[in-house]
Each structure stands twice: as C-alpha cells, then as structure tokens.
N, C-alpha and C. Protein backbone atom coordinates (compact mmCIF):
# COMPACT_ATOMS: atom_id res chain seq x y z
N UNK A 1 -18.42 2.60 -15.25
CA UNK A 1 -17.20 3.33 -14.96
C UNK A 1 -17.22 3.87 -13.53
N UNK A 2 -18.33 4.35 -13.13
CA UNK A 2 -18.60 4.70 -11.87
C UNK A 2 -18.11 3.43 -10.50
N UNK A 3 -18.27 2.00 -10.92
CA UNK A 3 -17.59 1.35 -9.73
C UNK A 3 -16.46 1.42 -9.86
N UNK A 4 -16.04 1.84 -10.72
CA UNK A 4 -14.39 1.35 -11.00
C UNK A 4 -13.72 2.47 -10.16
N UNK A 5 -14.50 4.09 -10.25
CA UNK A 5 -14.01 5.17 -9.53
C UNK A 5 -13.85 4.91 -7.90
N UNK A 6 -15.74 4.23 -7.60
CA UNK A 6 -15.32 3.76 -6.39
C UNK A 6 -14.46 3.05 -5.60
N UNK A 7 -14.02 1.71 -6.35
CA UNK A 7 -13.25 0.97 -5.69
C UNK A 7 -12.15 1.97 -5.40
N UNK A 8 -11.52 2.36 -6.69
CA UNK A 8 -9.82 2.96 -6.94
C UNK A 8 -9.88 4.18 -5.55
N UNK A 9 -11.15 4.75 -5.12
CA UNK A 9 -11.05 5.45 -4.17
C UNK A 9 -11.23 4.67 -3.02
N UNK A 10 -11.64 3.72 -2.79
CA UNK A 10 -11.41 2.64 -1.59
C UNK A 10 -10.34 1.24 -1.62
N UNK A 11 -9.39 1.81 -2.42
CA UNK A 11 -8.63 0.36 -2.62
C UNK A 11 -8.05 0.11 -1.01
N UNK A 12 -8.09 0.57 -0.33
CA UNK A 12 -7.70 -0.19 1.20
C UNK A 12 -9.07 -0.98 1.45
N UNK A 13 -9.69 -0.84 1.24
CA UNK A 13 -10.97 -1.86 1.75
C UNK A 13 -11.34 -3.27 0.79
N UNK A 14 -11.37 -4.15 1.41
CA UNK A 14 -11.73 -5.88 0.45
C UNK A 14 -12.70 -5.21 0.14
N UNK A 15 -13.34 -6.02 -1.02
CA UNK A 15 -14.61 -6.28 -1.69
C UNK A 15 -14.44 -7.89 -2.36
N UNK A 16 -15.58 -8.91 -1.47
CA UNK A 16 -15.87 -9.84 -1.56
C UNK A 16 -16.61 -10.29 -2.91
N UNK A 17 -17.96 -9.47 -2.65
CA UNK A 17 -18.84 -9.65 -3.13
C UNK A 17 -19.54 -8.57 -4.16
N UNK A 18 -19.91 -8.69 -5.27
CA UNK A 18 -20.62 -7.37 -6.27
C UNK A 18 -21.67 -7.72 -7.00
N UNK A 19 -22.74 -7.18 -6.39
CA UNK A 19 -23.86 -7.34 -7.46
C UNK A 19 -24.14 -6.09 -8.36
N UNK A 20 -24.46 -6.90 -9.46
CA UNK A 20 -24.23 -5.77 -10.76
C UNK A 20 -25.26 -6.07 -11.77
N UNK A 21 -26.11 -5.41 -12.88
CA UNK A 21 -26.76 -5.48 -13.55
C UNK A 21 -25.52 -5.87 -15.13
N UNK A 22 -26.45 -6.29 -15.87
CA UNK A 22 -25.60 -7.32 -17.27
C UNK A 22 -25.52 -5.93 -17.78
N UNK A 23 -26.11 -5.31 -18.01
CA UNK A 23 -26.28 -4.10 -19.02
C UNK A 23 -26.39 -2.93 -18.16
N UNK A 24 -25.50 -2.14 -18.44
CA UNK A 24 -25.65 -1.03 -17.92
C UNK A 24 -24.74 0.15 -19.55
N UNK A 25 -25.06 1.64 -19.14
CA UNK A 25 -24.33 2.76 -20.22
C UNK A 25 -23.20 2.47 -20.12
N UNK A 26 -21.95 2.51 -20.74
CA UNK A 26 -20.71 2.74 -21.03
C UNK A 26 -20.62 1.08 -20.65
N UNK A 27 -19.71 0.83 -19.40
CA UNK A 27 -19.17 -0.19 -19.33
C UNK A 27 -20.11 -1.32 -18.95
N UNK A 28 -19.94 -2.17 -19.04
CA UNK A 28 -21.07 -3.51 -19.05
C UNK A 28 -20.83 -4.18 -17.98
N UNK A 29 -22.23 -5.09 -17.44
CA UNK A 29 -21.76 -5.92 -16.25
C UNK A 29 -20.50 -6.96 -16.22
N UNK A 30 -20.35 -7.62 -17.61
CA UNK A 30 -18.85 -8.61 -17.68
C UNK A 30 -17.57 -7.49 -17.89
N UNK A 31 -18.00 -6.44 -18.55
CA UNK A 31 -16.62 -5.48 -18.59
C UNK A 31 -16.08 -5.07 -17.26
N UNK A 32 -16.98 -5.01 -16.63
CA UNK A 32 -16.81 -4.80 -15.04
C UNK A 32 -16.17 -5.46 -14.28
N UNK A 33 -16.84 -6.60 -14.49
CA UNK A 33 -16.12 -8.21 -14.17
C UNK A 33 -14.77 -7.94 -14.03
N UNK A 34 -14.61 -8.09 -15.31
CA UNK A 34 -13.42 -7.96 -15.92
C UNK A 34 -11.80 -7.21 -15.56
N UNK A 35 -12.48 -5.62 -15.08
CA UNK A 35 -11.50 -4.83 -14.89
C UNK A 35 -11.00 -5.17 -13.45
N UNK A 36 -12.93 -5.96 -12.36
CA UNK A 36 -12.62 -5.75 -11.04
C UNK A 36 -11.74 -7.21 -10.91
N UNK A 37 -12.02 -7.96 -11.63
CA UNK A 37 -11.06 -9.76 -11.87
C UNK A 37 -9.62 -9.53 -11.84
N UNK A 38 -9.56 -8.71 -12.37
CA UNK A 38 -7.64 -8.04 -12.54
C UNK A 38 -6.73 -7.99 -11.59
N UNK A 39 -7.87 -6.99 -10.32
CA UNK A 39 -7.22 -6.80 -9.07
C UNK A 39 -7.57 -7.77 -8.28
N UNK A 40 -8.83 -8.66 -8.37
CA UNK A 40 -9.08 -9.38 -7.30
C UNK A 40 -9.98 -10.37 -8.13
N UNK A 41 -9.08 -11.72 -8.20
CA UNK A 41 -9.38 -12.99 -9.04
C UNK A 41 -10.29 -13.63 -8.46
N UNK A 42 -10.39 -13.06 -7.24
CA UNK A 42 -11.30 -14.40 -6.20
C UNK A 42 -12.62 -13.87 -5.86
N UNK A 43 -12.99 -12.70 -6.43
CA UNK A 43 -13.96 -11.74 -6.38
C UNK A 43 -15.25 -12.42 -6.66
N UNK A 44 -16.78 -12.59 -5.95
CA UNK A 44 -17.88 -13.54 -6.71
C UNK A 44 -18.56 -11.95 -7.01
N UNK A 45 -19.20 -12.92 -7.65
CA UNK A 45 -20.07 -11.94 -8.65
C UNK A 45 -21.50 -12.25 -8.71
N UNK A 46 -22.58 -11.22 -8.53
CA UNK A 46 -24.01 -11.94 -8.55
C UNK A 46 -24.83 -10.29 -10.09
N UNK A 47 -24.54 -11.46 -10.97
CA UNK A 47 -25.25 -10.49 -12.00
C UNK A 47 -26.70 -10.61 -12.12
N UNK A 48 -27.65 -9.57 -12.34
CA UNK A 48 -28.61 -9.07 -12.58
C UNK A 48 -29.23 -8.51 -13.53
N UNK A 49 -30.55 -9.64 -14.36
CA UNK A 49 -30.53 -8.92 -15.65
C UNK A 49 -32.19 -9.35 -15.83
N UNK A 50 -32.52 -8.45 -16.91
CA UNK A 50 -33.87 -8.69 -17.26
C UNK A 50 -34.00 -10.19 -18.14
N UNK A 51 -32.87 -10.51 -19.30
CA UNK A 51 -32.66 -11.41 -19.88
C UNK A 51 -32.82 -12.93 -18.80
N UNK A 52 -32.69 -13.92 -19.73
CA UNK A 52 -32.61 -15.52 -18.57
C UNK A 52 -31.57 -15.93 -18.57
N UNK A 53 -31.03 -16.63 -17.84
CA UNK A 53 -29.81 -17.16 -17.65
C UNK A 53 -29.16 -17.51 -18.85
N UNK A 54 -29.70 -18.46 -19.46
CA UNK A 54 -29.54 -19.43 -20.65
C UNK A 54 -28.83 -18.36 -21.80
N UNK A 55 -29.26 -17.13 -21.69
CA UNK A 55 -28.97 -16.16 -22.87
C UNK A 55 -27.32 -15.50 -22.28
N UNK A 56 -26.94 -15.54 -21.36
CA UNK A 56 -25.65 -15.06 -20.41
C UNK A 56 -24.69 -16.32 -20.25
N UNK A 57 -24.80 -17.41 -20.92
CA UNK A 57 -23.67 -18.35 -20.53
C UNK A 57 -22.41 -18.14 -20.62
N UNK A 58 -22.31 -16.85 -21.67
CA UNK A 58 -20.77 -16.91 -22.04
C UNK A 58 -20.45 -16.01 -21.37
N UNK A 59 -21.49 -15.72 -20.79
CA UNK A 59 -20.46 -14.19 -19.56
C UNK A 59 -20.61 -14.96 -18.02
N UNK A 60 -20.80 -16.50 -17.89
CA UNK A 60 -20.89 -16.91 -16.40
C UNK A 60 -19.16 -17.84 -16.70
N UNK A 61 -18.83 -17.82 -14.95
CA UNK A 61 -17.84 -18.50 -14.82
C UNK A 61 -17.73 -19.18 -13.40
N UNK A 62 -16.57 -18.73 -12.80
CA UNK A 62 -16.37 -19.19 -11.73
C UNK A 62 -16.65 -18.02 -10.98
N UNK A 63 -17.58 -18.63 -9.76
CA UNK A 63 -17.59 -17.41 -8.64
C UNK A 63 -18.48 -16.29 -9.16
N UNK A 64 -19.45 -17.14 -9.98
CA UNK A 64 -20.69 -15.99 -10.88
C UNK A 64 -22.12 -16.33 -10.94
N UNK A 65 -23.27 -16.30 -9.76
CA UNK A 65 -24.70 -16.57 -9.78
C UNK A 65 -25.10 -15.36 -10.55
N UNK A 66 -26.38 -15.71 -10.92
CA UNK A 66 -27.09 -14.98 -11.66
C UNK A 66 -28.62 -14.70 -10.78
N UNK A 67 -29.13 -13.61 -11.40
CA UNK A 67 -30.45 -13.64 -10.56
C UNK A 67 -31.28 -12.57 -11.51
N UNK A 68 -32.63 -13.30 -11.91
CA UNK A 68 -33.54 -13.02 -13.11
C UNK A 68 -34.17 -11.94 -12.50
N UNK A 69 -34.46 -10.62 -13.00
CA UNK A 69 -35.56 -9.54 -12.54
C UNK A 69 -36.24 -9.76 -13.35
N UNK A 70 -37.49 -9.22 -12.38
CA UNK A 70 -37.71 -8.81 -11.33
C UNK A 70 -37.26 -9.98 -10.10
N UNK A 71 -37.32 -9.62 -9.08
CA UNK A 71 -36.49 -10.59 -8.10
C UNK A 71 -37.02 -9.88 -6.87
N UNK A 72 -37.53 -10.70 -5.69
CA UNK A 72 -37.42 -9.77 -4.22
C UNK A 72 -36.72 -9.91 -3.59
N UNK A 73 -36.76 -9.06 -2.25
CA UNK A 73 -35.32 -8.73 -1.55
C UNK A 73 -35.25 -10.55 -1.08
N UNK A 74 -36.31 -11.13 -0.72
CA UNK A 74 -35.31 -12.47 -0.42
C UNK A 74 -34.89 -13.57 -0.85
N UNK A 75 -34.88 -13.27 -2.56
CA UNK A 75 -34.44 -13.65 -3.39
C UNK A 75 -32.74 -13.22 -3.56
N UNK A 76 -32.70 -12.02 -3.49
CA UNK A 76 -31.67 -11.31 -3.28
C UNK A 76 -30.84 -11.79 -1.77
N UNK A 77 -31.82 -11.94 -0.90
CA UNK A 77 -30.93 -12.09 0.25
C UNK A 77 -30.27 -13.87 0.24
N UNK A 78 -31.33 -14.25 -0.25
CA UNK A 78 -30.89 -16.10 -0.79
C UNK A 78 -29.35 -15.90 -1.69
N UNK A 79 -29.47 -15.33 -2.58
CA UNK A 79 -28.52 -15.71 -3.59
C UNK A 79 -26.98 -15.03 -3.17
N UNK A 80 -27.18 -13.83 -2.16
CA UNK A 80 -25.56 -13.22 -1.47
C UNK A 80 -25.82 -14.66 -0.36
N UNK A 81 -26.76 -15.24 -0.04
CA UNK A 81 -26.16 -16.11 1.21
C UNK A 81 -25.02 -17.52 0.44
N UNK A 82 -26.07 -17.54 -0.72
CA UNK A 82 -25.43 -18.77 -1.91
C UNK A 82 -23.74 -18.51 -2.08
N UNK A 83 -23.65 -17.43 -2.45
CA UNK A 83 -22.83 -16.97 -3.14
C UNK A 83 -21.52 -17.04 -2.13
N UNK A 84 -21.53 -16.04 -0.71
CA UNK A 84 -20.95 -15.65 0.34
C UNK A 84 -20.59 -17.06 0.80
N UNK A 85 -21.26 -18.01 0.89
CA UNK A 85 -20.90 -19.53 1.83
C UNK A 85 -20.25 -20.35 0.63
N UNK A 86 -19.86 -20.22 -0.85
CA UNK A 86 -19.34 -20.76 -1.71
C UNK A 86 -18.00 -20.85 -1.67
C-alpha cells in the first residue's frame, strides 16, 4: 500500500521501471502490479522472491523478469539493464 501512496504523491513523475518483492504484508507484489498496470500499461516489472520462477508463472506476463534471492547487486544491475533495453 505504501507504493501506491508514493506514486499518487508523485503522479507528475514517469515510472518506467519497479522492482518489487512477490510477497510482501497487505498488498502483494502482483496486486501491485495490478493497481500500478491501471495507470500505466507499459510499466516493466522486475519481481523478487525467495520462491523459483517456475512456482510464479501465473503472476508473469508481459514486461515482467523475475529475479531469485538471494541475488547480488550485479545480478540486479543485469536484470534492470534486461528489462530497461526491452
């Protein structure tokens, strides 16, 4: 719920790109998806989860890498380059 506050307080500013954990309290990484998909369809998404890919298929789509933790930063920096040049 907390990004959702952020954006709505920065809605003059794009947001390209969001990396987000699958599971988080209250709202979830695809609920997230979800609400931020509404305003901005073209939005990529790089989710983050302890789980493996294989177990998240039904929450991947278009404009959605995944990345297994633990993970290092240039793992992290690989997958916004993946993602960003898509």
């Amino acid at each position: 719920d907390h990004a959702l506050e952020i954006m709505a307080e920065n809605a003059d500013q794009r947001i390209d790109l969001v990396v987000t954990d699958v599971m988080m309290p209250g709202l979830d990484g695809p609920g997230l998806v979800k609400k931020m998909r509404a305003d901005n369809p073209a939005l990529k998404i790089i989710f983050i989860s302890g789980y493996t890919e294989e177990k998240l298929k039904d929450h991947m789509g278009d404009s959605i890498w995944f990345l297994q933790k633990p993970f290092t930063l240039k793992q992290l920096a690989e997958k916004v380059k993946e993602a960003i040049q898509d």
